[in-house]
C-alpha atoms as a PDB file:
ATOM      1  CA  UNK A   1      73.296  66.087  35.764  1.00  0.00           C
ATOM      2  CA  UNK A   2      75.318  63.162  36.618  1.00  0.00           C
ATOM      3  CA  UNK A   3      75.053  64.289  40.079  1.00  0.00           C
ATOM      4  CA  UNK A   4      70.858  64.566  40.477  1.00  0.00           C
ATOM      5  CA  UNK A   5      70.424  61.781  39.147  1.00  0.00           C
ATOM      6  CA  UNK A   6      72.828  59.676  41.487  1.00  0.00           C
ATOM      7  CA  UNK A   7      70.459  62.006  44.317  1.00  0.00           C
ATOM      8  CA  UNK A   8      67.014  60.879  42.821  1.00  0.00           C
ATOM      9  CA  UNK A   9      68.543  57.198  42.666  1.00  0.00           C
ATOM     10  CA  UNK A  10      69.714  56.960  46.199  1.00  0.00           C
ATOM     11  CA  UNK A  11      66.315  58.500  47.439  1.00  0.00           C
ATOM     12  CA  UNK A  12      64.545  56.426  45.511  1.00  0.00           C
ATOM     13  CA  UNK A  13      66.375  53.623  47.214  1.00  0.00           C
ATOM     14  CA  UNK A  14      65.747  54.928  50.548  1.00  0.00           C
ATOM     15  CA  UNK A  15      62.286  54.916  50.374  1.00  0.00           C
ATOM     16  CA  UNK A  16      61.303  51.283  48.970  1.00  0.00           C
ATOM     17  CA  UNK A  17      64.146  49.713  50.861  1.00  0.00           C
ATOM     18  CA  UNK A  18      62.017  49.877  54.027  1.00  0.00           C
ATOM     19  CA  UNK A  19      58.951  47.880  51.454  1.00  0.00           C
ATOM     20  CA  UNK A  20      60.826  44.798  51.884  1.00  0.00           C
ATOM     21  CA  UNK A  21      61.253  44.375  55.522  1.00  0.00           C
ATOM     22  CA  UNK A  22      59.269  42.330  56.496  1.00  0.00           C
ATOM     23  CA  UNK A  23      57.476  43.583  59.639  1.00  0.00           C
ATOM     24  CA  UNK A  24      57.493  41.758  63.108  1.00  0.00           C
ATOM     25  CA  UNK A  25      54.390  41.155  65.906  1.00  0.00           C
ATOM     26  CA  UNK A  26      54.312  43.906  68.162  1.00  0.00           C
ATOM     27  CA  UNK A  27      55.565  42.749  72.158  1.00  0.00           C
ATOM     28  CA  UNK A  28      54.361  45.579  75.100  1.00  0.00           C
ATOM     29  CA  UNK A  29      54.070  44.404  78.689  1.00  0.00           C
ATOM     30  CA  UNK A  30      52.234  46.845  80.884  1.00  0.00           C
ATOM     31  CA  UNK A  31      52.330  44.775  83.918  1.00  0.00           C
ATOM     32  CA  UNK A  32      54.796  46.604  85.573  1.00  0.00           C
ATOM     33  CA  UNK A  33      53.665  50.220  84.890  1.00  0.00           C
ATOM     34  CA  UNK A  34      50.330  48.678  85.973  1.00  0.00           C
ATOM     35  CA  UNK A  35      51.598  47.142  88.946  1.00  0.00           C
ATOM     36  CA  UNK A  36      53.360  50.453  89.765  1.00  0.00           C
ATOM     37  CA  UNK A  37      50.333  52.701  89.444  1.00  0.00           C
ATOM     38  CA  UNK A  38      48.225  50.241  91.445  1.00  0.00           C
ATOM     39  CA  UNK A  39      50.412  50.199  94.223  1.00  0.00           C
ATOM     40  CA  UNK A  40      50.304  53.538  94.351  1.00  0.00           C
ATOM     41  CA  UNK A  41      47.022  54.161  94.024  1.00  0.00           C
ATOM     42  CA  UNK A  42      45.993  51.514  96.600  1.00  0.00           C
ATOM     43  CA  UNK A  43      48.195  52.176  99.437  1.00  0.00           C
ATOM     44  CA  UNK A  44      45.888  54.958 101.222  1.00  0.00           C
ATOM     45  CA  UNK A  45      43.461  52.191 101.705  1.00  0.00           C
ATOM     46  CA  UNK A  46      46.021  50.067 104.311  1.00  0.00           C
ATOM     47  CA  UNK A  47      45.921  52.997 106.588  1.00  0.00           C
ATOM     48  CA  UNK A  48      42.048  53.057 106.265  1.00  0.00           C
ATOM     49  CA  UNK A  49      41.387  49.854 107.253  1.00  0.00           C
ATOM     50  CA  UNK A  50      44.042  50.034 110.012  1.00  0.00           C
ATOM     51  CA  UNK A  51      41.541  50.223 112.988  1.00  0.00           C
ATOM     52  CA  UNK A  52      40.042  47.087 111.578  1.00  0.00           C
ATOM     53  CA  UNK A  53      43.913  45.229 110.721  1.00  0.00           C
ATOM     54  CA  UNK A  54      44.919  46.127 113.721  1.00  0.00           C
ATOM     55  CA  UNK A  55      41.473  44.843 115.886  1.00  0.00           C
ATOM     56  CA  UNK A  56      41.487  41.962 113.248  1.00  0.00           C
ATOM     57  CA  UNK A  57      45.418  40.793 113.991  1.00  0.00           C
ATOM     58  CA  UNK A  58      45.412  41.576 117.956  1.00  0.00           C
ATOM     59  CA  UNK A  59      42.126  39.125 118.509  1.00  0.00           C
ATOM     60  CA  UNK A  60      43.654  36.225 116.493  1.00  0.00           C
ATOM     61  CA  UNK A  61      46.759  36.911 118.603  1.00  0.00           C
ATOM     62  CA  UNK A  62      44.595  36.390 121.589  1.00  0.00           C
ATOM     63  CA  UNK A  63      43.083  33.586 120.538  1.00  0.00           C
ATOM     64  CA  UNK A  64      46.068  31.807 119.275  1.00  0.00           C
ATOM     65  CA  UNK A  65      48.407  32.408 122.312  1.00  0.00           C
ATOM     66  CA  UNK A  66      47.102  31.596 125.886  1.00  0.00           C
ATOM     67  CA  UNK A  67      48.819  34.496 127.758  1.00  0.00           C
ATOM     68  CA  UNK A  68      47.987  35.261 131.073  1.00  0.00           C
ATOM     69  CA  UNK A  69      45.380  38.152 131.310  1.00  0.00           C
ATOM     70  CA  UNK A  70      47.959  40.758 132.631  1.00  0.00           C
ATOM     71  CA  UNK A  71      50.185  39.596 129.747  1.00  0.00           C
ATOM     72  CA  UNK A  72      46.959  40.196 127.197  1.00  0.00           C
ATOM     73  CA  UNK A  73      46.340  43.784 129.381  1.00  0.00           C
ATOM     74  CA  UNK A  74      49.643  45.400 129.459  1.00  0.00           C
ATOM     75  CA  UNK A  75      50.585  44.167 125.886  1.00  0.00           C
ATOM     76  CA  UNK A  76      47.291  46.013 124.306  1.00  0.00           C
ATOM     77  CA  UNK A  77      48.466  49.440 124.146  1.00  0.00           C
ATOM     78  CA  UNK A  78      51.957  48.761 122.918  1.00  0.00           C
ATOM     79  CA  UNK A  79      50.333  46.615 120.516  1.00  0.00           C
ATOM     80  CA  UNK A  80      47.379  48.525 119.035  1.00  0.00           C
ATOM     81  CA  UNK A  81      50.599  51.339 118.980  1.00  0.00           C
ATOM     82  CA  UNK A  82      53.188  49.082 117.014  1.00  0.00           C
ATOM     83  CA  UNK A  83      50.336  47.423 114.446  1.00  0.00           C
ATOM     84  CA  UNK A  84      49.455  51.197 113.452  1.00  0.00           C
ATOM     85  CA  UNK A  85      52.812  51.726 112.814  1.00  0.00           C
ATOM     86  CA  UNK A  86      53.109  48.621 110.843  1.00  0.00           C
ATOM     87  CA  UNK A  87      50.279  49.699 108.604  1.00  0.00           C
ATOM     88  CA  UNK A  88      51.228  53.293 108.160  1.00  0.00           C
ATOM     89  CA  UNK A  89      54.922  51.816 107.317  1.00  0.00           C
ATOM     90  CA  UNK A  90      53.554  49.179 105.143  1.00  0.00           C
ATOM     91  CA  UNK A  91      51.374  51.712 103.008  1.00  0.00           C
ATOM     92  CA  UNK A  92      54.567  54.366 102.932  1.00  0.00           C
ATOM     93  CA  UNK A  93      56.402  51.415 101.827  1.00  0.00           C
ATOM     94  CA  UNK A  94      54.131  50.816  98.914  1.00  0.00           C
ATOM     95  CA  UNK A  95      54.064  53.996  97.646  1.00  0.00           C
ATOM     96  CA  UNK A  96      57.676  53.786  97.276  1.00  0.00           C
ATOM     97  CA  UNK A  97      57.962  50.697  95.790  1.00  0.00           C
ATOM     98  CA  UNK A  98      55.412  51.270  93.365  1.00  0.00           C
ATOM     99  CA  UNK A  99      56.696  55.138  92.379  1.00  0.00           C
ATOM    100  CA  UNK A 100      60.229  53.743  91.922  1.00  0.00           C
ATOM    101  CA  UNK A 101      58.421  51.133  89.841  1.00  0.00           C
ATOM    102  CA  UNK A 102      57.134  53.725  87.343  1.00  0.00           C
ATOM    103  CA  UNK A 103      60.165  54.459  85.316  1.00  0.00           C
ATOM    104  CA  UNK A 104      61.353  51.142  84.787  1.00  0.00           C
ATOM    105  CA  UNK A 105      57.936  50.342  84.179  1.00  0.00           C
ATOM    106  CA  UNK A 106      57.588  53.346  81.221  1.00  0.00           C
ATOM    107  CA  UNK A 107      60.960  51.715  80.348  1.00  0.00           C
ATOM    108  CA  UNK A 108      59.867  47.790  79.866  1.00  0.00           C
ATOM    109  CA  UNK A 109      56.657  48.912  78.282  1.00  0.00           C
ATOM    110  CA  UNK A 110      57.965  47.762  74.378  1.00  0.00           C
ATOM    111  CA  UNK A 111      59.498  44.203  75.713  1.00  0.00           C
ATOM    112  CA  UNK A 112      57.856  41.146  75.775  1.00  0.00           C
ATOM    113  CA  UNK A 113      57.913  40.539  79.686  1.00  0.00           C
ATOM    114  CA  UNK A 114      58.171  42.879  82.824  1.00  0.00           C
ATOM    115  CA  UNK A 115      60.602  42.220  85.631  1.00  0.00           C
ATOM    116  CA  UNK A 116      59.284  40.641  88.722  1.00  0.00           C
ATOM    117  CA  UNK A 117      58.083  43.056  91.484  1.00  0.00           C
ATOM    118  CA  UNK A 118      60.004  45.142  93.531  1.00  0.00           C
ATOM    119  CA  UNK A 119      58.093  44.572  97.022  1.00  0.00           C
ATOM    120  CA  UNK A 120      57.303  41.315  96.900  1.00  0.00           C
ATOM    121  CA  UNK A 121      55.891  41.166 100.475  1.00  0.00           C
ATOM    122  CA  UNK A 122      52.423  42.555  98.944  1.00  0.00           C
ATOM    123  CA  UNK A 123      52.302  39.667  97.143  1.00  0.00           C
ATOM    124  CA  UNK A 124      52.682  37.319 100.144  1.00  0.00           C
ATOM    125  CA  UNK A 125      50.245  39.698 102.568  1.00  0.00           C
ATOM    126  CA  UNK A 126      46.341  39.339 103.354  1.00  0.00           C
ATOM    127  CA  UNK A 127      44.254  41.769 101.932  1.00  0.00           C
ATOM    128  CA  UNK A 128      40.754  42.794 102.592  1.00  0.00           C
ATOM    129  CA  UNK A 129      40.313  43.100  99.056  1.00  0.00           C
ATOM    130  CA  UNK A 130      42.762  40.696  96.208  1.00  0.00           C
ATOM    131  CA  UNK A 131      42.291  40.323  92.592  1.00  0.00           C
ATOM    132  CA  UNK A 132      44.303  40.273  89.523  1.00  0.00           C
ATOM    133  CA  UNK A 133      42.843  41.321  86.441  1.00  0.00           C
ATOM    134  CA  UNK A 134      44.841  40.591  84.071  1.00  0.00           C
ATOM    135  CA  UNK A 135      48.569  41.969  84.023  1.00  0.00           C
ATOM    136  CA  UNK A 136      47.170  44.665  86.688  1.00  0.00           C
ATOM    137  CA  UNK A 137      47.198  43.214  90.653  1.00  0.00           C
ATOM    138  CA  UNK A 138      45.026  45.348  92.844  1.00  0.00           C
ATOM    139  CA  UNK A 139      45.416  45.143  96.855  1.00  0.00           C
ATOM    140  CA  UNK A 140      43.546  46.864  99.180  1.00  0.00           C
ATOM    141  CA  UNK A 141      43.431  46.971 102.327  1.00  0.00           C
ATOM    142  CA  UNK A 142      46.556  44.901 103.195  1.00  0.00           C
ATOM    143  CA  UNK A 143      47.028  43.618 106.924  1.00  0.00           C
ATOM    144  CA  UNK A 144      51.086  44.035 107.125  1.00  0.00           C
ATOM    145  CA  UNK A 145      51.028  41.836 110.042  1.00  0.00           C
ATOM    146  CA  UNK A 146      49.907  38.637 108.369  1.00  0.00           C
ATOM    147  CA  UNK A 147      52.096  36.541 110.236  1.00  0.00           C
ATOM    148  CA  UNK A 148      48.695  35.312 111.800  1.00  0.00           C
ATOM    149  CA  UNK A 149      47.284  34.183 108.568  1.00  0.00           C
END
């Protein structure tokens, strides 16, 4: 008997122990897994707006630099071909920034803060479209070659 009742003690102790604790404020930063999925989910739109980065960048690069007019004429196919690859790079490079972003991001979710960004060249870029709401950044439309801005 000896023996229940040492059982029916010790549960009993089990279960109001946790009464006393005294509980603490709950901490979740989602501006990481929010930063991830927005990258993601964003990055089509840099290589839809590439005809227009890539007219956009090349005229202030005229304008800026007074080349010579064969200069301007044989640099205009190299450079409408390089700026395309810059955007379609830039927008491959987002998606893996922000998918490798994801786990770490699920990760973080319970702690207070979230670590800074991974690709912090988005950051720094013009975009046709930039707002933060909140915790959650949303680029679209980024011109990779922003050098000019």
């Amino acid at each position: 008997m000896s023996r229940s009742l040492f059982r029916a003690v010790a549960l009993s102790l089990l279960l109001v122990a946790p009464a006393g604790l005294v509980p603490t404020p709950a901490q979740a930063d989602a501006g990481q897994l929010c930063r991830s999925v927005s990258t993601v989910l964003f990055a089509p739109t840099d290589v839809i707006v590439a005809p227009y980065a890539i007219y956009n960048d090349m005229s202030i690069g005229f304008e800026d630099y007074s080349d010579h007019w064969f200069a301007v004429a044989a640099g205009t196919v190299p450079g409408i071909a390089f700026l395309g690859f810059m955007q379609v790079g830039g927008a491959l490079f987002r998606v893996v920034a922000g998918t490798v972003e994801f786990i770490p991001g699920l990760i973080t979710l319970f702690r207070e803060d979230s670590p800074k960004p991974l690709y912090t060249s988005l950051e720094d870029a013009w975009a046709n479209y930039s707002n933060d709401f909140g915790p959650c950044p949303v680029r679209a439309g980024v011109h990779w070659n922003s050098l000019n801005f």
